[in-house]
Protein backbone atom coordinates (compact mmCIF):
# COMPACT_ATOMS: atom_id res chain seq x y z
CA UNK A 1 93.40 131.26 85.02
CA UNK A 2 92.02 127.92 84.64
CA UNK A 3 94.27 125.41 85.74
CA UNK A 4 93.78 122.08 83.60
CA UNK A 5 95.11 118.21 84.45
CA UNK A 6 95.92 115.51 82.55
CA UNK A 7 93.10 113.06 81.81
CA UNK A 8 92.75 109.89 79.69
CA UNK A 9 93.57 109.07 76.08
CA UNK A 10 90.86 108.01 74.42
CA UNK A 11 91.50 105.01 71.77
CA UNK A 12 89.08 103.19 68.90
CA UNK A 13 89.62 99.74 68.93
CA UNK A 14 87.56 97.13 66.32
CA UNK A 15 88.25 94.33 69.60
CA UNK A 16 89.43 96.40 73.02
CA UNK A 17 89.89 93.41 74.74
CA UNK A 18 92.23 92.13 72.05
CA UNK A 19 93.37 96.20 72.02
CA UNK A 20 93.83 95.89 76.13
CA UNK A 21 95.69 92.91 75.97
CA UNK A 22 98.38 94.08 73.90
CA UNK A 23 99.06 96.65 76.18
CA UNK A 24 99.23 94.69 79.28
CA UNK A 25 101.60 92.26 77.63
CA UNK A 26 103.86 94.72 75.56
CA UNK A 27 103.67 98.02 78.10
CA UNK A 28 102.57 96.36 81.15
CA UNK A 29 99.56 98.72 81.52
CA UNK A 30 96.73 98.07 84.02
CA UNK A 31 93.45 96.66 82.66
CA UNK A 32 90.31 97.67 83.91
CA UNK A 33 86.82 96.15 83.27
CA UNK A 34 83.79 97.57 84.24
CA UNK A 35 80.29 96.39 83.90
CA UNK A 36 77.81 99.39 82.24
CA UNK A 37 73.99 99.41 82.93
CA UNK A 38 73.67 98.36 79.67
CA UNK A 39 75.25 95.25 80.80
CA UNK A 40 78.35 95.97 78.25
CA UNK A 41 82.08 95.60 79.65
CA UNK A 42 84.16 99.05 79.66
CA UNK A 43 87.51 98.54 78.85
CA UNK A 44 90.21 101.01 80.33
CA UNK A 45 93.83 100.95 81.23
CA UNK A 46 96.14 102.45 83.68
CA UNK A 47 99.63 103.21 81.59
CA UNK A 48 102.85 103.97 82.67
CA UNK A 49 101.89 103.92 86.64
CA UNK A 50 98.56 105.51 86.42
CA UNK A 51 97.96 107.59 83.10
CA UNK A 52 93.77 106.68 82.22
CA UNK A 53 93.56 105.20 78.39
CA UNK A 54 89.74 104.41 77.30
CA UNK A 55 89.23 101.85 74.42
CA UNK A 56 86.03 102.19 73.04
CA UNK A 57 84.37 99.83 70.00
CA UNK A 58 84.37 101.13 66.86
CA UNK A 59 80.92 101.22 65.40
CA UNK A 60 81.45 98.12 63.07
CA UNK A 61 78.38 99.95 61.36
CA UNK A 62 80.29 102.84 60.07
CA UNK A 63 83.61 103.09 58.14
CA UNK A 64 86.76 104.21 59.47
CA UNK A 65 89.97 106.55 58.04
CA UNK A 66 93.19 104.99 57.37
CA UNK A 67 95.52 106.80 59.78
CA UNK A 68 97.55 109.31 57.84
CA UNK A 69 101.38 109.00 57.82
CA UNK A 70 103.52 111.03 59.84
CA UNK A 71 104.27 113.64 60.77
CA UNK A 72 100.86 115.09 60.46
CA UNK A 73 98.54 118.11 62.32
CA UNK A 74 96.66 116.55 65.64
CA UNK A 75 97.77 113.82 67.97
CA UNK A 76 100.50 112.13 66.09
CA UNK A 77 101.91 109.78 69.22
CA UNK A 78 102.45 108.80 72.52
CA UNK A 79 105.26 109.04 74.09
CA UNK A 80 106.31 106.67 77.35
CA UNK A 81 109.01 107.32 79.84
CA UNK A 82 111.95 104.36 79.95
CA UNK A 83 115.35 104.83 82.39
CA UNK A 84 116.83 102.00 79.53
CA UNK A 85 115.74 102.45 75.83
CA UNK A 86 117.78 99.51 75.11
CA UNK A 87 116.77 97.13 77.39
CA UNK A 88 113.16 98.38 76.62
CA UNK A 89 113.89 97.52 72.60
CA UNK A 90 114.96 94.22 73.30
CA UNK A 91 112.24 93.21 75.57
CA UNK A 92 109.34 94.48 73.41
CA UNK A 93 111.51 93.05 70.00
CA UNK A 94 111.15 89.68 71.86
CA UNK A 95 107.52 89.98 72.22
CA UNK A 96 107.05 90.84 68.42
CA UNK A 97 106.80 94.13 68.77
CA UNK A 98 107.70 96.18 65.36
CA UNK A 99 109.80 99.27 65.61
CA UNK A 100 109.62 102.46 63.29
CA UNK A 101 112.15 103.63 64.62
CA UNK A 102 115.27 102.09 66.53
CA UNK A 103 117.06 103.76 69.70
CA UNK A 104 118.91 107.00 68.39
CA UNK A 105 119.87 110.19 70.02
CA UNK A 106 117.52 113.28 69.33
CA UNK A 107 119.61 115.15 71.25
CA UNK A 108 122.48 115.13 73.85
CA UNK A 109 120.90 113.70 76.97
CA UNK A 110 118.01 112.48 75.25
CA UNK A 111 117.39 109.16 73.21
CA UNK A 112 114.13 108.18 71.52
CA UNK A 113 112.48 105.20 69.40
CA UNK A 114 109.21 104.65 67.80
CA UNK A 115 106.94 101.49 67.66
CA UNK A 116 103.61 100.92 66.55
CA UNK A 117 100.87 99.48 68.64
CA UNK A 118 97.54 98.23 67.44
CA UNK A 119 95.46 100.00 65.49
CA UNK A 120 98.42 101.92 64.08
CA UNK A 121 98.93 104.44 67.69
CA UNK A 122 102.30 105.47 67.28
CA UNK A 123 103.81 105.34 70.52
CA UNK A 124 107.41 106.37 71.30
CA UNK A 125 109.95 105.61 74.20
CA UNK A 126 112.03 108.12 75.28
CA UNK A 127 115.29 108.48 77.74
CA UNK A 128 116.51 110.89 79.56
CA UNK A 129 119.29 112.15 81.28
C-alpha cells in the first residue's frame, strides 16, 4: 500500500503578510518568503516546529463563502500541541487573542480549547497526558 506523509495546509488570506504575521506573533510559527519568477513574494510558514502552512491571495476579483459554523463536514480546525493549556491561554489572551472555547477537559488525560485565527481558521490547543 501507498504510504502517504503529512504535507502543508493550505490557507486563503485577503493580505498573507498581514495573515503570516499573526501567526508568528500569536503561534510563533516560522515565516518564509520567497521570490516567484513572476517577481511575486510566496508566503509560507513553518508551525509548531516544522509543519508547512501556504497562504495564498485570494483573488480580490472573485467572491468568497462565509465560513460555515461548526461543527460542519470537511476541515473544521487545526489542532496544535501545548505541554501547558493554561499558560498557553494566558499568553495568547494577552496578545488579544479571542477564545471560543476556554481550557476544559474532553477527557481524562486530555484538555482542549478553541481560538480563532484570521480569516476565521479555527485552531485548537490541546494537552495531553
Amino acid at each position: 500500500m501507498t504510504v502517504f506523509t503529512w504535507e502543508h495546509i493550505h490557507l486563503r488570506s485577503p493580505d498573507p503578510a498581514a495573515t503570516a504575521a499573526w501567526y508568528a506573533d500569536k503561534l510563533g510559527a516560522e515565516v518564509i518568503r520567497t521570490k516567484q519568477a513572476d517577481g511575486a513574494t510566496r508566503i509560507d510558514l513553518l508551525l509548531g516546529g516544522g509543519q508547512k502552512v501556504f497562504i495564498a491571495p485570494a483573488n480580490p476579483a472573485l467572491s468568497t463563502a462565509t465560513p460555515p459554523d461548526a461543527p460542519y463536514f470537511g476541515l473544521e480546525h487545526i489542532g496544535l500541541t501545548v505541554t501547558d493549556i493554561d499558560a498557553a491561554t494566558a499568553e495568547l489572551k494577552a496578545k488579544g487573542v479571542r477564545f471560543t472555547l476556554e481550557p476544559m477537559t474532553a477527557r481524562p488525560g486530555v484538555r482542549i480549547a478553541f481560538l480563532r485565527g484570521p480569516e476565521n481558521v479555527s485552531i485548537e490547543l490541546i494537552q495531553r497526558g
